[in-house]
Protein backbone atom coordinates (compact mmCIF):
# COMPACT_ATOMS: atom_id res chain seq x y z
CA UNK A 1 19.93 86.07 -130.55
CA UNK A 2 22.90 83.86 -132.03
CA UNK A 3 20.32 81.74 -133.85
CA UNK A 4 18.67 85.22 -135.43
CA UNK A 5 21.66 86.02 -136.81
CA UNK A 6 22.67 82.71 -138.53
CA UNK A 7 19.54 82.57 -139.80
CA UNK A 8 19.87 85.78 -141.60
CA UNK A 9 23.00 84.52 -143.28
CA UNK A 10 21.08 81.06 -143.93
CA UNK A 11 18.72 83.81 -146.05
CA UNK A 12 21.60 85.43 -147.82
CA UNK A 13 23.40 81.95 -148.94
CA UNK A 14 19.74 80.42 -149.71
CA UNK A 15 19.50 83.30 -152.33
CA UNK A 16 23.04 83.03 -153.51
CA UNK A 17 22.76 79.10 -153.80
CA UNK A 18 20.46 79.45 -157.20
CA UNK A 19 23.21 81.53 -158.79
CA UNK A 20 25.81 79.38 -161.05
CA UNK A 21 28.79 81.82 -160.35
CA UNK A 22 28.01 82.23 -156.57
CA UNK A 23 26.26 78.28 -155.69
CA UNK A 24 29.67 76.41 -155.15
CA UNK A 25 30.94 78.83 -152.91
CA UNK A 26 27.56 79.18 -150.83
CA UNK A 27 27.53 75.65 -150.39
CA UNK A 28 30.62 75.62 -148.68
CA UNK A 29 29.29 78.34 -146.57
CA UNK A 30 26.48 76.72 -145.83
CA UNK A 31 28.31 73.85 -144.91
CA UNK A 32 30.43 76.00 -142.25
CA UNK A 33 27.22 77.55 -141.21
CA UNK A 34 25.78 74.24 -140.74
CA UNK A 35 28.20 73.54 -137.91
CA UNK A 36 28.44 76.56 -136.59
CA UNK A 37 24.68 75.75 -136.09
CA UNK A 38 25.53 72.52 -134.55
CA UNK A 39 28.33 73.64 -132.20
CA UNK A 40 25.93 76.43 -130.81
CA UNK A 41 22.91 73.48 -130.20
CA UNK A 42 25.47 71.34 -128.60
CA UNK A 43 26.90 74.02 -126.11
CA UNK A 44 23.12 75.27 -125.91
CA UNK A 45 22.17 71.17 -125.01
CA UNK A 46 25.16 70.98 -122.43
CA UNK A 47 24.32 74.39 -120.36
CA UNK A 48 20.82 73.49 -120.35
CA UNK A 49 19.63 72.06 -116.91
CA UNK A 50 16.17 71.00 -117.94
CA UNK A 51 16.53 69.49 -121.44
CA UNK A 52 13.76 66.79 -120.40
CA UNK A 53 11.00 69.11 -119.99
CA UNK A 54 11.93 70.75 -123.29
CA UNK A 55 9.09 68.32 -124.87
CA UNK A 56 6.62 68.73 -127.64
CA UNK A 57 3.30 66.68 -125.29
CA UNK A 58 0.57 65.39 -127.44
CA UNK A 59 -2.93 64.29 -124.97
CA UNK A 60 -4.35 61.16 -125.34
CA UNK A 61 -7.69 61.55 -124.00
CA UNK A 62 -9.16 58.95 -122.83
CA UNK A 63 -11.90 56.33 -124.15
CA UNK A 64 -13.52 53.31 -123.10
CA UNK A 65 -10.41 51.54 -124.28
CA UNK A 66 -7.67 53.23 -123.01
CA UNK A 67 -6.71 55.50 -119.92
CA UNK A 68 -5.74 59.44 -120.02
CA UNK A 69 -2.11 59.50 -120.90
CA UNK A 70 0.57 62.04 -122.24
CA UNK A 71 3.16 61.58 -124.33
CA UNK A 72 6.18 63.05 -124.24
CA UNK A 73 8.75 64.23 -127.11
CA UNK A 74 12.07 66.19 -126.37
CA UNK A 75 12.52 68.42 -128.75
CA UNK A 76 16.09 67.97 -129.23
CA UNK A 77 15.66 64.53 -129.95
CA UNK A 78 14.52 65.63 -133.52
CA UNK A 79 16.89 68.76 -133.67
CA UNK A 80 20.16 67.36 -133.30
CA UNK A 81 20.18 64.52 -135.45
CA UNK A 82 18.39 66.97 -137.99
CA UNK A 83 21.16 68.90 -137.75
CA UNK A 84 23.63 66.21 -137.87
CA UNK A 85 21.84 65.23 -141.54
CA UNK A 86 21.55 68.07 -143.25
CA UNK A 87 25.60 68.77 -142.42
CA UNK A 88 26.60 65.86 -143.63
CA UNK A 89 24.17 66.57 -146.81
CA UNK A 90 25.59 69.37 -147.30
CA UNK A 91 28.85 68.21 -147.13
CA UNK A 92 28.28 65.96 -150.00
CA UNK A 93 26.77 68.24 -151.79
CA UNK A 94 29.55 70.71 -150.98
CA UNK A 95 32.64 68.06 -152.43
CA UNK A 96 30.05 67.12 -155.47
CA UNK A 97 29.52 71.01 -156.22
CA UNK A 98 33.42 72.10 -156.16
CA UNK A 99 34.58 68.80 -157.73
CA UNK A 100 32.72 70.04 -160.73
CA UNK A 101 33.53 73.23 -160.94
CA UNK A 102 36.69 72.12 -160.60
CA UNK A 103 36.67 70.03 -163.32
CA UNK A 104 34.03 71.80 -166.02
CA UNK A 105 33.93 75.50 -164.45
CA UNK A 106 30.43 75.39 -163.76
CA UNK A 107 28.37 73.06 -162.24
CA UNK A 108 27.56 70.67 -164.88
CA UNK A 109 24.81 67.71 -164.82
CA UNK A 110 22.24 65.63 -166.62
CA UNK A 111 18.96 66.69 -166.36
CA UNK A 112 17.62 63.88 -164.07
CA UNK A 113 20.95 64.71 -161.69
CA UNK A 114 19.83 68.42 -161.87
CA UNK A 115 16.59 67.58 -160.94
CA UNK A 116 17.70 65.65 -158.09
CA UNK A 117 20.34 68.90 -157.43
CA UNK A 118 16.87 71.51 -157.52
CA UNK A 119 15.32 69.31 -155.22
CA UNK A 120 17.80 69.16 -152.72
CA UNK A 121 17.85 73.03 -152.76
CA UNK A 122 14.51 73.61 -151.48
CA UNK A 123 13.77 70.88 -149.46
CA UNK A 124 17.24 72.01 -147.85
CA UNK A 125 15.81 75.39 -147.21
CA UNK A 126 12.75 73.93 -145.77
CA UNK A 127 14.47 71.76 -143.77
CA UNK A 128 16.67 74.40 -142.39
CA UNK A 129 14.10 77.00 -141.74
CA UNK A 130 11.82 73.93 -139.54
CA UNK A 131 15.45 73.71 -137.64
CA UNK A 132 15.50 76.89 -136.85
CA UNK A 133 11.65 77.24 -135.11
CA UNK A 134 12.17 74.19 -133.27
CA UNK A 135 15.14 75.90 -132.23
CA UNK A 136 13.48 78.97 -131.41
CA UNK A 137 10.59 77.03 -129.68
CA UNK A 138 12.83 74.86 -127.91
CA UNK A 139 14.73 78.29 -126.70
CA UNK A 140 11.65 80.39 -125.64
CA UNK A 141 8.32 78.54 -125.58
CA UNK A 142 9.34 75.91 -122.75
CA UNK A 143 10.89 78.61 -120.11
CA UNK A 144 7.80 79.60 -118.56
CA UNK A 145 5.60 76.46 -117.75
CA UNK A 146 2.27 78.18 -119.64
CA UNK A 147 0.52 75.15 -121.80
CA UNK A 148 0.96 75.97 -125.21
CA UNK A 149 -2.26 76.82 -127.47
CA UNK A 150 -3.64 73.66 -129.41
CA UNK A 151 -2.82 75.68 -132.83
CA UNK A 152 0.44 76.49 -132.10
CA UNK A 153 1.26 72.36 -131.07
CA UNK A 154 -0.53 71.24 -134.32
CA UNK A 155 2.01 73.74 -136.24
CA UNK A 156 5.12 72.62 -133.91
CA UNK A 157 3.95 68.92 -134.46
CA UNK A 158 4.05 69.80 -138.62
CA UNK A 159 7.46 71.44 -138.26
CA UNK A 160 8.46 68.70 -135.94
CA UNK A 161 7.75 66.21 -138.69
CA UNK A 162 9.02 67.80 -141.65
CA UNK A 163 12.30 68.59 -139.41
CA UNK A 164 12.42 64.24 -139.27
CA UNK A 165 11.16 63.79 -142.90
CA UNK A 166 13.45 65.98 -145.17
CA UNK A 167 16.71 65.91 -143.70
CA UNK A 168 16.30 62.16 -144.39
CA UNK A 169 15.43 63.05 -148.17
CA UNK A 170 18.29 65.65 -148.32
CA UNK A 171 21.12 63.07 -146.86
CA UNK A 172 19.63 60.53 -149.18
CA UNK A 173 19.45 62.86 -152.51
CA UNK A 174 23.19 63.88 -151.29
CA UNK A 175 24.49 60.89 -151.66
CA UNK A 176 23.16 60.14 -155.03
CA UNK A 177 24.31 63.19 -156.02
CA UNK A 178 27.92 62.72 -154.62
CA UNK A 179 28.28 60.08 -156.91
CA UNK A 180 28.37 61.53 -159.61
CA UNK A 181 32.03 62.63 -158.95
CA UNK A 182 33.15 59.26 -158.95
CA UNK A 183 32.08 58.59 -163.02
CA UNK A 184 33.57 61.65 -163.76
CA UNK A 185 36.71 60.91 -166.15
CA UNK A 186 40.05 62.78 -166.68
């Protein structure tokens, strides 16, 4: 239920990020969010008795070549440092955003840098929203020991990879972006 109710406010400040008055100060909401987030997975990860079996398992049928074999993936092997990323993204992108608002009043940059700043946005929404189904699946679908559908482990294996793939982009874009404070002149 805790991880409903951040995600509502991950909605709000999503929505209040694209606004120039309101983006600064979302971002350092979202960055207070973000650990709230983490805290929560890290208590969650330390009550949890059976963290092991919390695995996404991908068949590997067999052939003339190889044997019948499963392979297992814990799901919180992809969560937490997901979530580690995308706080430490958004902490750069938290400094970089109130460092130039600071400085200009608004949040001022060339248009490759605003590119770069747009496509952080999104893919930090996307990213955020495939953190918070594996969270849910790690939370509900692995309780009762019922095999999951084929469907439903192509779609966790999708969210599963775009919860590795853009919170490497978004701590990468970050960090570009960060630097931009550091040519800014007095």
């Amino acid at each position: 239920m805790k991880y409903f109710f951040l995600l509502i406010i991950f909605c709000i400040l999503f929505i209040t990020m694209y606004s120039k008055v309101t983006g600064p100060i979302s971002f350092g909401f979202m960055t207070g969010l973000q650990t709230l987030y983490l805290v929560f997975f890290i208590f969650q990860l330390f009550n949890d008795n059976n963290v092991t079996s919390r695995a996404l398992t991908i068949k590997i049928p067999k052939t003339r070549f190889s044997v019948e074999d499963d392979i297992n993936i814990p799901l919180f092997w992809v969560i937490l440092p997901g979530l580690v990323m995308q706080l430490i993204s958004s902490i750069y992108v938290t400094v970089m955003t109130t460092t130039l608002q600071k400085k200009y009043g608004t949040v001022k940059l060339t248009r490759d840098n605003q590119w770069n700043y747009n496509m952080f946005k999104w893919m930090f929404i996307v990213a955020t929203l495939s953190l918070m189904i594996l969270t849910y699946s790690y939370c509900n679908d692995f309780n009762s020991g019922i095999p999951l559908s084929g469907s439903y482990r192509s779609f966790i294996l999708i969210i599963f990879l775009s919860s590795i793939v853009f919170p490497i982009i978004n701590i990468i874009n970050s960090h570009k972006l960060s630097k931009i404070i550091f040519s800014i002149t007095d």
